[in-house]
Each structure stands twice: as C-alpha cells, then as structure tokens.
N, C-alpha and C. Protein backbone atom coordinates (compact mmCIF):
# COMPACT_ATOMS: atom_id res chain seq x y z
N UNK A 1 31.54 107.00 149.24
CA UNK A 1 31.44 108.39 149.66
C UNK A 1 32.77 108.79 150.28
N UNK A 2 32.96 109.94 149.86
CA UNK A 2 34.53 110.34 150.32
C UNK A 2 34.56 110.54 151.93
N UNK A 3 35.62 110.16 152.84
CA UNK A 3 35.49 109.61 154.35
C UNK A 3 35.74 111.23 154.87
N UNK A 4 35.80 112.20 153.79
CA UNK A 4 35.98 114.04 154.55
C UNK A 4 34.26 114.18 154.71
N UNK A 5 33.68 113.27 153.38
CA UNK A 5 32.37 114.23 153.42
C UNK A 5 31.49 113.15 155.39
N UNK A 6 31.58 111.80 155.01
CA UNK A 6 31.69 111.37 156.71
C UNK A 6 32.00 111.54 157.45
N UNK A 7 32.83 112.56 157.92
CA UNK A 7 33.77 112.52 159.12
C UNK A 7 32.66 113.94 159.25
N UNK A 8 32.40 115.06 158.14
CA UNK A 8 31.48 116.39 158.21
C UNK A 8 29.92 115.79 159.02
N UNK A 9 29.33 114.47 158.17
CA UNK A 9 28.15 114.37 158.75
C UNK A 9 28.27 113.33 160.48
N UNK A 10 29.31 112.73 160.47
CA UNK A 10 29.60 112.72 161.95
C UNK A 10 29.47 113.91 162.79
N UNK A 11 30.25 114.54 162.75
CA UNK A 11 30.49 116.01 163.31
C UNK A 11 28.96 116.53 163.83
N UNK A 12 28.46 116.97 162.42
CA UNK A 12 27.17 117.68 162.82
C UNK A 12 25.91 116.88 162.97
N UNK A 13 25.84 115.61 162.55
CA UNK A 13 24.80 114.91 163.60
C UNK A 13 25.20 114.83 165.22
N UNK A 14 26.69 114.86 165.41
CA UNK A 14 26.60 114.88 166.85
C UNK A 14 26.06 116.04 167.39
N UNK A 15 26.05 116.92 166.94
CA UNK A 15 25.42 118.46 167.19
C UNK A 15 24.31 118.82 167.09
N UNK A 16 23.57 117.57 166.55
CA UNK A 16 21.98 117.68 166.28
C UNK A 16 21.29 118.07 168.00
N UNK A 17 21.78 117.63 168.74
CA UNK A 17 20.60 117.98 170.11
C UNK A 17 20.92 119.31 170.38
N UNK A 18 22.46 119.95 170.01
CA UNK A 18 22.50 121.30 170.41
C UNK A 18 21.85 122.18 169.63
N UNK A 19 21.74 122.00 168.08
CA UNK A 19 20.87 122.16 167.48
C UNK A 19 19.93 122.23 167.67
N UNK A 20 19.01 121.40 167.92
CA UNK A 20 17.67 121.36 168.44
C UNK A 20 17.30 122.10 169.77
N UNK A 21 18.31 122.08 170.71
CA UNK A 21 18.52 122.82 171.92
C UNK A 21 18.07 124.38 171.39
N UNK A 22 19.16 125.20 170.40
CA UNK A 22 18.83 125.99 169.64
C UNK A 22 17.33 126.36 169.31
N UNK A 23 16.86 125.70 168.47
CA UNK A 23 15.44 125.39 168.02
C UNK A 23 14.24 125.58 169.20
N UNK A 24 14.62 124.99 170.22
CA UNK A 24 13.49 125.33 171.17
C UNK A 24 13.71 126.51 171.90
N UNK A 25 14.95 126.95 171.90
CA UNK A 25 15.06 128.31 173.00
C UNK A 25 14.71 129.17 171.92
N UNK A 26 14.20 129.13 170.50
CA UNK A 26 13.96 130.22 169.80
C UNK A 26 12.39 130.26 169.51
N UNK A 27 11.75 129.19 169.86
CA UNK A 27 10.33 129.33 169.89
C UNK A 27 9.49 129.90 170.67
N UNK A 28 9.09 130.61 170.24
CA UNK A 28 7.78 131.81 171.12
C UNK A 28 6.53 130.89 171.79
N UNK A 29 6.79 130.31 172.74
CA UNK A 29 5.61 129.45 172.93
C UNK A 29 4.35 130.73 173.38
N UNK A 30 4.40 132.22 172.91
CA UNK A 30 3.33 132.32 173.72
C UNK A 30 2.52 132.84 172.07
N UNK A 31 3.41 133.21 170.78
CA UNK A 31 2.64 133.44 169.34
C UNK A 31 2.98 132.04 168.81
N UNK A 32 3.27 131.06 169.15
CA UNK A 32 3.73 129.69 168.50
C UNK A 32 4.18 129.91 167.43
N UNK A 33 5.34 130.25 166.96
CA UNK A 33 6.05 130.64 165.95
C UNK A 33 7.56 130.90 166.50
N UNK A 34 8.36 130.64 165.29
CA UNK A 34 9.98 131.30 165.42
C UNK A 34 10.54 132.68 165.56
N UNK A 35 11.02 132.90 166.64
CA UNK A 35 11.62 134.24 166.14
C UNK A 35 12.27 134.63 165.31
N UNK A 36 13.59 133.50 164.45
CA UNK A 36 14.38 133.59 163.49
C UNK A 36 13.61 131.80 162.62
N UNK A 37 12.60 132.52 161.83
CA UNK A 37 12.18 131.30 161.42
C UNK A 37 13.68 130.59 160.04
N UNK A 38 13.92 131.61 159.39
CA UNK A 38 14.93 131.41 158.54
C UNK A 38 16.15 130.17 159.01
N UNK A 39 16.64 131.04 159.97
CA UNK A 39 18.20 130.18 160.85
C UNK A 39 17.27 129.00 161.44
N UNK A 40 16.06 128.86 161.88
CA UNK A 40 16.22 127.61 162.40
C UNK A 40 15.55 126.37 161.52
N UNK A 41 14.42 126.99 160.43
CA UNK A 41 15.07 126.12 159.20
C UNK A 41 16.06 125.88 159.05
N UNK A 42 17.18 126.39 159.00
CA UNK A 42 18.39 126.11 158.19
C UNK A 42 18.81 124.78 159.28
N UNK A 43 18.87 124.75 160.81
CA UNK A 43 19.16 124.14 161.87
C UNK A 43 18.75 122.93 161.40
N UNK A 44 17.00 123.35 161.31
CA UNK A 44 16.33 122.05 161.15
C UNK A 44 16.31 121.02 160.19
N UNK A 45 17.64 121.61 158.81
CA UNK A 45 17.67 120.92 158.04
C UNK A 45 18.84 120.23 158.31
N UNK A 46 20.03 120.83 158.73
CA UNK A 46 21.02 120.09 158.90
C UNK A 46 20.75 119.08 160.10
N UNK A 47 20.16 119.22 160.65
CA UNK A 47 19.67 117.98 161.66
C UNK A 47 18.84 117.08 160.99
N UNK A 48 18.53 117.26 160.16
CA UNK A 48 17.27 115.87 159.49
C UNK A 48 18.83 115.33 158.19
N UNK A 49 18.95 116.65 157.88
CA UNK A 49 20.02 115.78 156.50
C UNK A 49 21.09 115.23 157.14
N UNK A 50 22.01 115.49 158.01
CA UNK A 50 22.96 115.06 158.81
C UNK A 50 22.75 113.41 159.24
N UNK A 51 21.04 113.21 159.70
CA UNK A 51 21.36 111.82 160.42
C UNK A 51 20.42 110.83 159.52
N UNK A 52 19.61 111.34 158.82
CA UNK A 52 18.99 110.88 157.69
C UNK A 52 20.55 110.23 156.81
N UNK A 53 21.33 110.95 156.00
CA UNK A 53 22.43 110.41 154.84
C UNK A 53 23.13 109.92 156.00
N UNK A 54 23.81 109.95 157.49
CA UNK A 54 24.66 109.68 158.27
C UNK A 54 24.00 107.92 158.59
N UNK A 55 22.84 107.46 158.53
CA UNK A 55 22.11 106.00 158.49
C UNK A 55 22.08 105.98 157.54
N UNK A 56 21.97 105.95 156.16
CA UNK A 56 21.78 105.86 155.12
C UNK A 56 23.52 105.37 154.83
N UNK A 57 24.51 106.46 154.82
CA UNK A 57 25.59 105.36 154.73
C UNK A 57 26.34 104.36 155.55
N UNK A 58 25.67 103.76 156.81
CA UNK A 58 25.66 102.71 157.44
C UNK A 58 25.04 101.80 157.02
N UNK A 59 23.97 102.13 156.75
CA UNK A 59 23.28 100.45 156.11
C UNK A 59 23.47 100.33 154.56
N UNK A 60 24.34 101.42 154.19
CA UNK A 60 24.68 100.75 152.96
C UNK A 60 26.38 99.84 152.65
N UNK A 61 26.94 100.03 154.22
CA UNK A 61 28.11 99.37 154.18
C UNK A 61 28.30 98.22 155.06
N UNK A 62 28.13 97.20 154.25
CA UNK A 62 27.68 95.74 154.50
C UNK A 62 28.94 95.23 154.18
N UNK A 63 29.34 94.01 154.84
CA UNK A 63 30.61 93.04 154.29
C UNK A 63 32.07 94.00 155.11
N UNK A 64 32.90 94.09 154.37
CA UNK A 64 33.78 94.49 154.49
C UNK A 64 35.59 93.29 155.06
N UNK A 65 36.57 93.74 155.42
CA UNK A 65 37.49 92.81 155.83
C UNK A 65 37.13 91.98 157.17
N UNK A 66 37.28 90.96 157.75
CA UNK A 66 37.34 89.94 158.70
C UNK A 66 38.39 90.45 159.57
N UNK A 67 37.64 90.53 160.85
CA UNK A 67 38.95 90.57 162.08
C UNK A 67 38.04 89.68 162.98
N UNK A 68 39.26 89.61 163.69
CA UNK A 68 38.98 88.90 164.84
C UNK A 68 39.71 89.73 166.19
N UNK A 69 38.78 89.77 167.13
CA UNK A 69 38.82 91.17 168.04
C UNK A 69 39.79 90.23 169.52
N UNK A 70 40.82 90.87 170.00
CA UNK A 70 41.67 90.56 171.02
C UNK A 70 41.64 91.21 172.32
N UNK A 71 40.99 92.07 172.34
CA UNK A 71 40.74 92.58 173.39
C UNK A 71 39.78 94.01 172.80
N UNK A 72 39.04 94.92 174.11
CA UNK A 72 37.92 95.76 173.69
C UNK A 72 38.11 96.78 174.78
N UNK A 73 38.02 98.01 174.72
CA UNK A 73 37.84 99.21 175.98
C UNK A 73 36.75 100.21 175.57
N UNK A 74 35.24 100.06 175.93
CA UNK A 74 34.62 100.43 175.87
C UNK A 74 34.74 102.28 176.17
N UNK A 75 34.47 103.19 175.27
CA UNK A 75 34.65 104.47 175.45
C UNK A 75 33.33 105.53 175.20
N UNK A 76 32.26 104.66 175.26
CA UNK A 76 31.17 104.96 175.05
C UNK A 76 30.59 105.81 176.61
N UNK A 77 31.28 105.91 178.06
CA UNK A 77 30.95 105.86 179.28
C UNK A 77 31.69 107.89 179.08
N UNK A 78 33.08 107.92 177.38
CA UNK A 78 33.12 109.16 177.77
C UNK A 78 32.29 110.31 177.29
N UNK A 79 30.63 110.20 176.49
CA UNK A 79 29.86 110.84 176.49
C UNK A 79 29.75 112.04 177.31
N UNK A 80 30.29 111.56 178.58
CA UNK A 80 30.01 113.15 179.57
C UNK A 80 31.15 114.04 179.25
N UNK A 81 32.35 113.97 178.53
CA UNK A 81 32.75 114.89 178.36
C UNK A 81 32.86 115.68 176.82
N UNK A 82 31.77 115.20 176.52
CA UNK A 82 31.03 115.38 175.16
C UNK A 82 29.95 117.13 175.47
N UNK A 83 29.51 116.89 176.87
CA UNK A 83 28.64 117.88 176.62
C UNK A 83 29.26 119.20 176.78
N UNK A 84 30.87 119.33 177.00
CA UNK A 84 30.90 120.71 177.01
C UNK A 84 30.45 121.74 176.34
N UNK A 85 30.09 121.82 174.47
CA UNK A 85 30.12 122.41 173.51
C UNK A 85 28.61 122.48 174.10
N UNK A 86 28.03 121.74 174.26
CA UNK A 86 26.51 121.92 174.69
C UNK A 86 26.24 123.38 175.90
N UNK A 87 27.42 123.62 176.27
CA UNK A 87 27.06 124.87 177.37
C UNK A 87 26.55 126.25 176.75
N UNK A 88 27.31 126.39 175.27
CA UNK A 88 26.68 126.97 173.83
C UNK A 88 25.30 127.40 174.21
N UNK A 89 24.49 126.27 174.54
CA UNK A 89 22.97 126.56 174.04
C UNK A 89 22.47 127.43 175.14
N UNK A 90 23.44 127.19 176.47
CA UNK A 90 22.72 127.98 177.70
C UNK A 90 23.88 129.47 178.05
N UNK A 91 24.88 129.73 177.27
CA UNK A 91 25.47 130.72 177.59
C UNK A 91 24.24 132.17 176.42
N UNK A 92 24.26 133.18 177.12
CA UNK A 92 23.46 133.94 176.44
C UNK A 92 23.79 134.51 174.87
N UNK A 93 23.29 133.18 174.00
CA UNK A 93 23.45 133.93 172.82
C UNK A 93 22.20 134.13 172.29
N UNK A 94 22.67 135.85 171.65
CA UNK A 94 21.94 136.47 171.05
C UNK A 94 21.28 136.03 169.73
N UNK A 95 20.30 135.44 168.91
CA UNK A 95 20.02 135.04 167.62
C UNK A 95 19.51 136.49 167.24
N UNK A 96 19.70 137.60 167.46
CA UNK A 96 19.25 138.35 166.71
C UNK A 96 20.81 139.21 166.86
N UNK A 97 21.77 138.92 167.04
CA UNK A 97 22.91 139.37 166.94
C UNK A 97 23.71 138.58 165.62
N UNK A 98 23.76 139.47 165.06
CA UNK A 98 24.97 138.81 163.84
C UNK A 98 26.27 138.15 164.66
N UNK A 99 27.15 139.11 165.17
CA UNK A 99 28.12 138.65 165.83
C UNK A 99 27.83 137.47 166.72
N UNK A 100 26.84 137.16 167.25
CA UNK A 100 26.76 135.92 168.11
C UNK A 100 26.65 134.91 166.96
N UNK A 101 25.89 134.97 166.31
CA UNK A 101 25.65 133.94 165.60
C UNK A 101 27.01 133.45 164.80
N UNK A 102 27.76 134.61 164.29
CA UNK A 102 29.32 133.93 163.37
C UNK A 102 29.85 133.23 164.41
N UNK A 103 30.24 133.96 166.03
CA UNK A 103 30.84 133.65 166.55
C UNK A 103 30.74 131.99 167.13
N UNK A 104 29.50 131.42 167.10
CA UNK A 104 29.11 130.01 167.48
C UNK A 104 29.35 129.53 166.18
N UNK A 105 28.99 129.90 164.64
CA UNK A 105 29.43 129.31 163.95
C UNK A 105 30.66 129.17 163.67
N UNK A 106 31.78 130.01 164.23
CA UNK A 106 32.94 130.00 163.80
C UNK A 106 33.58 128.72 164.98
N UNK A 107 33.05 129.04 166.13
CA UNK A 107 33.38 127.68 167.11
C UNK A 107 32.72 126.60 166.91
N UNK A 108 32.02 126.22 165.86
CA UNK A 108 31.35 124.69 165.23
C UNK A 108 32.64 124.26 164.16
N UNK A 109 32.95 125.23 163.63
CA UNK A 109 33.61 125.23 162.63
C UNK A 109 35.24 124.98 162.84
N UNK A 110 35.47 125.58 163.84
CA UNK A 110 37.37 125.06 164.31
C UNK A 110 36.95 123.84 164.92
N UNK A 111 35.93 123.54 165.99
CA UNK A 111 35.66 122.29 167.07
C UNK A 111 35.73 120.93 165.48
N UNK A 112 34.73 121.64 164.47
CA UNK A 112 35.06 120.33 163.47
C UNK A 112 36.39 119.86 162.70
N UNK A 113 37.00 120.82 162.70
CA UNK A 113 38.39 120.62 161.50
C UNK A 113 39.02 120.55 163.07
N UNK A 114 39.15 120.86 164.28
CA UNK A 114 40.27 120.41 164.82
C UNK A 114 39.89 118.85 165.57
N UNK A 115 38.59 118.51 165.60
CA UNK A 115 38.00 116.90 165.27
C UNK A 115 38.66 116.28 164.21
N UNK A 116 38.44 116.80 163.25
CA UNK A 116 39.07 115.77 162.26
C UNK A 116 40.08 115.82 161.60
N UNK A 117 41.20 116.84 161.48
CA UNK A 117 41.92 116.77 162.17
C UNK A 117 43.32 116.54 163.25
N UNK A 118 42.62 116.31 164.44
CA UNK A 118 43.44 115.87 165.59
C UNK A 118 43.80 114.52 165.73
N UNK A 119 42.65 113.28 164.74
CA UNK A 119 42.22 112.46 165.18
C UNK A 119 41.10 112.25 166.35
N UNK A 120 40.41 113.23 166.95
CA UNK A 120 39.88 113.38 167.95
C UNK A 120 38.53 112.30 167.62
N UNK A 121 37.61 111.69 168.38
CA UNK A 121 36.41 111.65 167.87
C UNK A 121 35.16 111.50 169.17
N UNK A 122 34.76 112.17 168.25
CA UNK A 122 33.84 113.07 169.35
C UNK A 122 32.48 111.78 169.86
N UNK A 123 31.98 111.29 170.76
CA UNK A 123 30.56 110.58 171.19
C UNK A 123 29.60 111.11 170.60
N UNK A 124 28.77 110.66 169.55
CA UNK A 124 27.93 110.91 169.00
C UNK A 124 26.25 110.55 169.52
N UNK A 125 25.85 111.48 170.40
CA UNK A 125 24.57 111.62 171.22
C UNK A 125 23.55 110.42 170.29
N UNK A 126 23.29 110.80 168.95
CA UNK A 126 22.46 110.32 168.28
C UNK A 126 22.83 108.91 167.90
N UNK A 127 23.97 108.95 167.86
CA UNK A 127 24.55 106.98 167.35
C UNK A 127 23.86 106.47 168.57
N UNK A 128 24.85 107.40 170.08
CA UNK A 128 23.93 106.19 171.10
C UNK A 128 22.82 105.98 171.24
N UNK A 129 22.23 107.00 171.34
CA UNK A 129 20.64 107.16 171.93
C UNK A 129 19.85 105.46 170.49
N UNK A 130 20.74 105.57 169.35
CA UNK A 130 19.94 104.83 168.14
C UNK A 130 20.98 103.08 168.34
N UNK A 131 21.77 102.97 169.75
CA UNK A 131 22.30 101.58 169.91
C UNK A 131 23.81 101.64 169.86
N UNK A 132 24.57 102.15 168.70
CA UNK A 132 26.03 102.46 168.85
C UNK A 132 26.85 102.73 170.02
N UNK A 133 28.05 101.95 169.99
CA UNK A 133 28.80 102.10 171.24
C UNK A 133 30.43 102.49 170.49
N UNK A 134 30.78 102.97 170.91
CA UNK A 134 32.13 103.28 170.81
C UNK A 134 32.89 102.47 171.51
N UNK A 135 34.22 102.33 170.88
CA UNK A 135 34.98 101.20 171.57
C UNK A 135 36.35 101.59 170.98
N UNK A 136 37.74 101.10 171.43
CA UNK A 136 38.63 101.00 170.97
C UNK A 136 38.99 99.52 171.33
N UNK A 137 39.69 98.85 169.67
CA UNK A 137 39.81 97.55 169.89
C UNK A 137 41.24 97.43 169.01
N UNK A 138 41.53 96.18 170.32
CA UNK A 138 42.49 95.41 169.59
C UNK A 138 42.20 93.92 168.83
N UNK A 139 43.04 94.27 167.39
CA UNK A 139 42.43 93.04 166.62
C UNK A 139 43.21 92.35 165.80
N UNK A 140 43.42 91.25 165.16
CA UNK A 140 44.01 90.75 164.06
C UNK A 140 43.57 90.53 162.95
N UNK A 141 44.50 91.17 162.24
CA UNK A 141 43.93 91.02 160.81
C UNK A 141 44.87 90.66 159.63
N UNK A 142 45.10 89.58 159.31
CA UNK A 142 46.02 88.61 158.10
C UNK A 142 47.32 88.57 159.18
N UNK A 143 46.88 87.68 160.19
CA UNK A 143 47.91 87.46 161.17
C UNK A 143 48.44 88.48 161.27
N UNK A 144 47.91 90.28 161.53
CA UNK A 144 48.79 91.18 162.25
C UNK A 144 47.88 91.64 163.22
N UNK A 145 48.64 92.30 164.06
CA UNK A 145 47.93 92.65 165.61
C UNK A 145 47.57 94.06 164.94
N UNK A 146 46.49 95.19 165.26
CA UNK A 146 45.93 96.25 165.19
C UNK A 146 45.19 96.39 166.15
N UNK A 147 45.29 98.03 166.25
CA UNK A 147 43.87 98.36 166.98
C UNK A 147 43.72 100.25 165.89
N UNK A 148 42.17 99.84 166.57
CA UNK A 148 41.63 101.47 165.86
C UNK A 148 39.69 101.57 166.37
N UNK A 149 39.52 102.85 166.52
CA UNK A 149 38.35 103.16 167.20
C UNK A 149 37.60 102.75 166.23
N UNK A 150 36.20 102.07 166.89
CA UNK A 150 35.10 101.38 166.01
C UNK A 150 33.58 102.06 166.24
N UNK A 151 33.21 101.82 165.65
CA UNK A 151 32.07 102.07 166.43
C UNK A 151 31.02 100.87 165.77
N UNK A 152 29.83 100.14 166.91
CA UNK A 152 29.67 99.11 166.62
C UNK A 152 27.97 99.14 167.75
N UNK A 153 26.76 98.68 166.66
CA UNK A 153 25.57 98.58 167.50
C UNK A 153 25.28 97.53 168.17
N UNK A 154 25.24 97.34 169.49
CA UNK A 154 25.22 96.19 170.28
C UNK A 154 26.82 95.86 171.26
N UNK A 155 26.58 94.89 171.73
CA UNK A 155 27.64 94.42 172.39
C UNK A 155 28.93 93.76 171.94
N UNK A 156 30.20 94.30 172.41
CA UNK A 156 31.33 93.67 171.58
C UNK A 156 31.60 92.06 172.15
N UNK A 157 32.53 91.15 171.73
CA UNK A 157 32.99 89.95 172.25
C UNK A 157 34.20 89.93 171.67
N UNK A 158 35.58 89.36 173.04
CA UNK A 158 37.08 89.04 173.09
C UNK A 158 36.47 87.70 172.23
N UNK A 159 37.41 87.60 171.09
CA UNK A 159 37.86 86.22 170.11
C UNK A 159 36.61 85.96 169.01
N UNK A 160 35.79 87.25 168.72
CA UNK A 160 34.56 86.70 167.96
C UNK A 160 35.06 87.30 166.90
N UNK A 161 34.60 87.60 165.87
CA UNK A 161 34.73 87.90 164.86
C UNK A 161 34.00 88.71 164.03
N UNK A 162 34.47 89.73 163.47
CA UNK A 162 33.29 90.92 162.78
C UNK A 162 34.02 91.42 161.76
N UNK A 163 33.06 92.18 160.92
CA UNK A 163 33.33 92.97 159.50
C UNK A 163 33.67 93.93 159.85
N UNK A 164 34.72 94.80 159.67
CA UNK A 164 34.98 96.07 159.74
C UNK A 164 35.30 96.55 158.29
N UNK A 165 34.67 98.50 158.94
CA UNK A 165 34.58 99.17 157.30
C UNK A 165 35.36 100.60 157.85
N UNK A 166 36.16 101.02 157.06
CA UNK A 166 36.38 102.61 157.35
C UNK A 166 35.72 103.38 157.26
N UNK A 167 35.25 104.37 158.27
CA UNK A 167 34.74 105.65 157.33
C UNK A 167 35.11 106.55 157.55
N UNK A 168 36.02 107.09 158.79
CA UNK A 168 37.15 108.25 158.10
C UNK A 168 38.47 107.51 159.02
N UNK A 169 39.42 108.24 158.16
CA UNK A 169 40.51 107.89 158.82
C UNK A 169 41.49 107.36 160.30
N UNK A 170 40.04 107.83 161.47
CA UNK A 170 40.16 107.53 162.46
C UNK A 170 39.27 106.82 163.14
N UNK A 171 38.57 105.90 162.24
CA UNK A 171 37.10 105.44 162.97
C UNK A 171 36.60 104.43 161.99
N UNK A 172 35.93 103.45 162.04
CA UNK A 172 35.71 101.98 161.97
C UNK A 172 34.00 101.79 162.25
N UNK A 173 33.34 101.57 161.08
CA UNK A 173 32.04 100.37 161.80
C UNK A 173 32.65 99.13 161.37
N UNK A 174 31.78 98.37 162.93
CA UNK A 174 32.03 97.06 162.58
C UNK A 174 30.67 96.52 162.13
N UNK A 175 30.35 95.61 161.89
CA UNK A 175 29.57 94.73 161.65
C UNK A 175 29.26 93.34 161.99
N UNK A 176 28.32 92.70 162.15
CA UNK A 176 28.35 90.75 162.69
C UNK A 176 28.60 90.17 161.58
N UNK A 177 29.55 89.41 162.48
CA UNK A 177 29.93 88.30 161.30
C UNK A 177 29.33 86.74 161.47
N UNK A 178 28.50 86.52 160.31
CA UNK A 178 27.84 85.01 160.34
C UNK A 178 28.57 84.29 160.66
N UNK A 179 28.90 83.21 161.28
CA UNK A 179 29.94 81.86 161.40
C UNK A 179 29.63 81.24 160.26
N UNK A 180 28.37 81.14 160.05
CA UNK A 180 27.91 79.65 159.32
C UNK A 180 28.25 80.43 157.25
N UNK A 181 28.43 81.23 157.27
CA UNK A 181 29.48 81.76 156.30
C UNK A 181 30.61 81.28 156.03
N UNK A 182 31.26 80.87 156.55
CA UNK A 182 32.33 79.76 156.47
C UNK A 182 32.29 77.96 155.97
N UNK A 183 30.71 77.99 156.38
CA UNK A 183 30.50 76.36 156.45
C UNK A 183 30.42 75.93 155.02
C-alpha cells in the first residue's frame, strides 16, 4: 500500500475521538436522532474505515529487516500535546453553518499535509488506547548506526532485537523478533 495512502489513514484515525466528539455533540438526546444525520454518517464512516484498514495494514506487515535497538526515548508521554486540535469540538461550531463546517475541514486538511509533510507525527489516541507506544530509537542495521520514529505494541528493550517495517517516510512499526529463528 502506497506509505501517502498510510500516512492519510494515520492522520484521520488519530482524529477518530474528535470525530466522535463531533458525533455526540450532534445528537438530540431528547428526539434520539441526528441533527445532521448525513455529515455524521459521513464522520462515522471515516472513523470505522480509518481504523478498521489502519489494523488491517499492521497485521498484514509481518517480517521485515533485523535491527538491533541501542538505545530508546519513549515519546508516547507527548500525547498531551496532541489534544490541542481537540479544542475544535468545544469551540462553538456551527453544523448547520456551511462556513463552519469548510472552515474545520479546511483546518483537518492543512493540520494533515503539514503532518506529513513536516515530518511531524502526530500521537495517535487510538494506537494507544489499542497498546502502541511511540518511541524514537537508536539502532543498527548492517553494522550502521540509525535512528527513526517507531511505533511498537508493548514494551521496548536496549540490545534486543526486532523487525522493523516502513510505513511512511517518517515512521516505523516494529515487530518481535523470535531468537530461536536463528537456531
């Protein structure tokens, strides 16, 4: 899968809770129904298709090159400055305003291309909440020193060894690596 069309469903699965944030401030809890049933279908799809194909091409990328990790700086702790874009859901926008609505889509829309980009990469609410940690690591690979942001479910280890895979230009799953693969 091309690492533009990954780096898109990164993006907007991380946006799935503001999304959903969306979704509930538009429900009429007192006729139980949508006020804009249309737009938040549309919400509700890019939040199911986003993290639905966004796991779907993780567990289909198995194997990959051998490193061995030299050091680790966990960056998973900068989530809190993740929620600014989230202030979106509580500043007063109008869903029955056209102009509000381009205008948040037009700021989803620079926040993503100047994500990807900048190199920027954004904490993805839904990776963590589902185990993923973000990390930047230093590693060797065919006796050269590297580093590059990973992202990886579970806990990292200095001198162990894991599969790493690209999936966009600025970002890395890793994977466990068997020992007894070697034997």
């Amino acid at each position: 899968m091309p690492r533009i069309i990954t780096s898109i469903l990164l993006f907007i699965s991380s946006f799935s809770p503001l999304f959903l944030i969306f979704v509930v401030r538009d429900f009429d809890f007192d006729k139980y129904c949508f006020k804009h049933p249309f737009l938040m279908l549309i919400l509700l799809f890019f939040v199911v298709i986003s993290i639905i194909l966004l796991f779907i091409i993780f567990k289909i990328m198995k194997g990959g090159d051998i490193i061995m990790i030299s050091s680790i700086e966990n960056r998973s702790p900068d989530i809190i400055n993740y929620t600014i874009p989230y202030l979106l859901a509580f500043i007063n926008t109008d869903l029955n305003s056209l102009p509000d609505i381009i205008s948040v889509g037009i700021f989803l829309v620079i926040l993503m291309v100047l994500t990807i980009t900048s190199k920027s990469i954004f904490i993805n609410p839904v990776l963590a909440m589902a185990g993923y940690g973000l990390y930047d690591i230093h590693y060797t690979y065919n006796n050269n020193d590297m580093s590059k942001t990973v992202l990886y479910k579970g806990e990292l280890s200095v001198n162990d060894r894991y599969y790493i895979k690209t999936l966009t230009p600025f970002l890395s799953l890793l994977g466990g690596y068997d020992e007894t693969e070697d034997a």
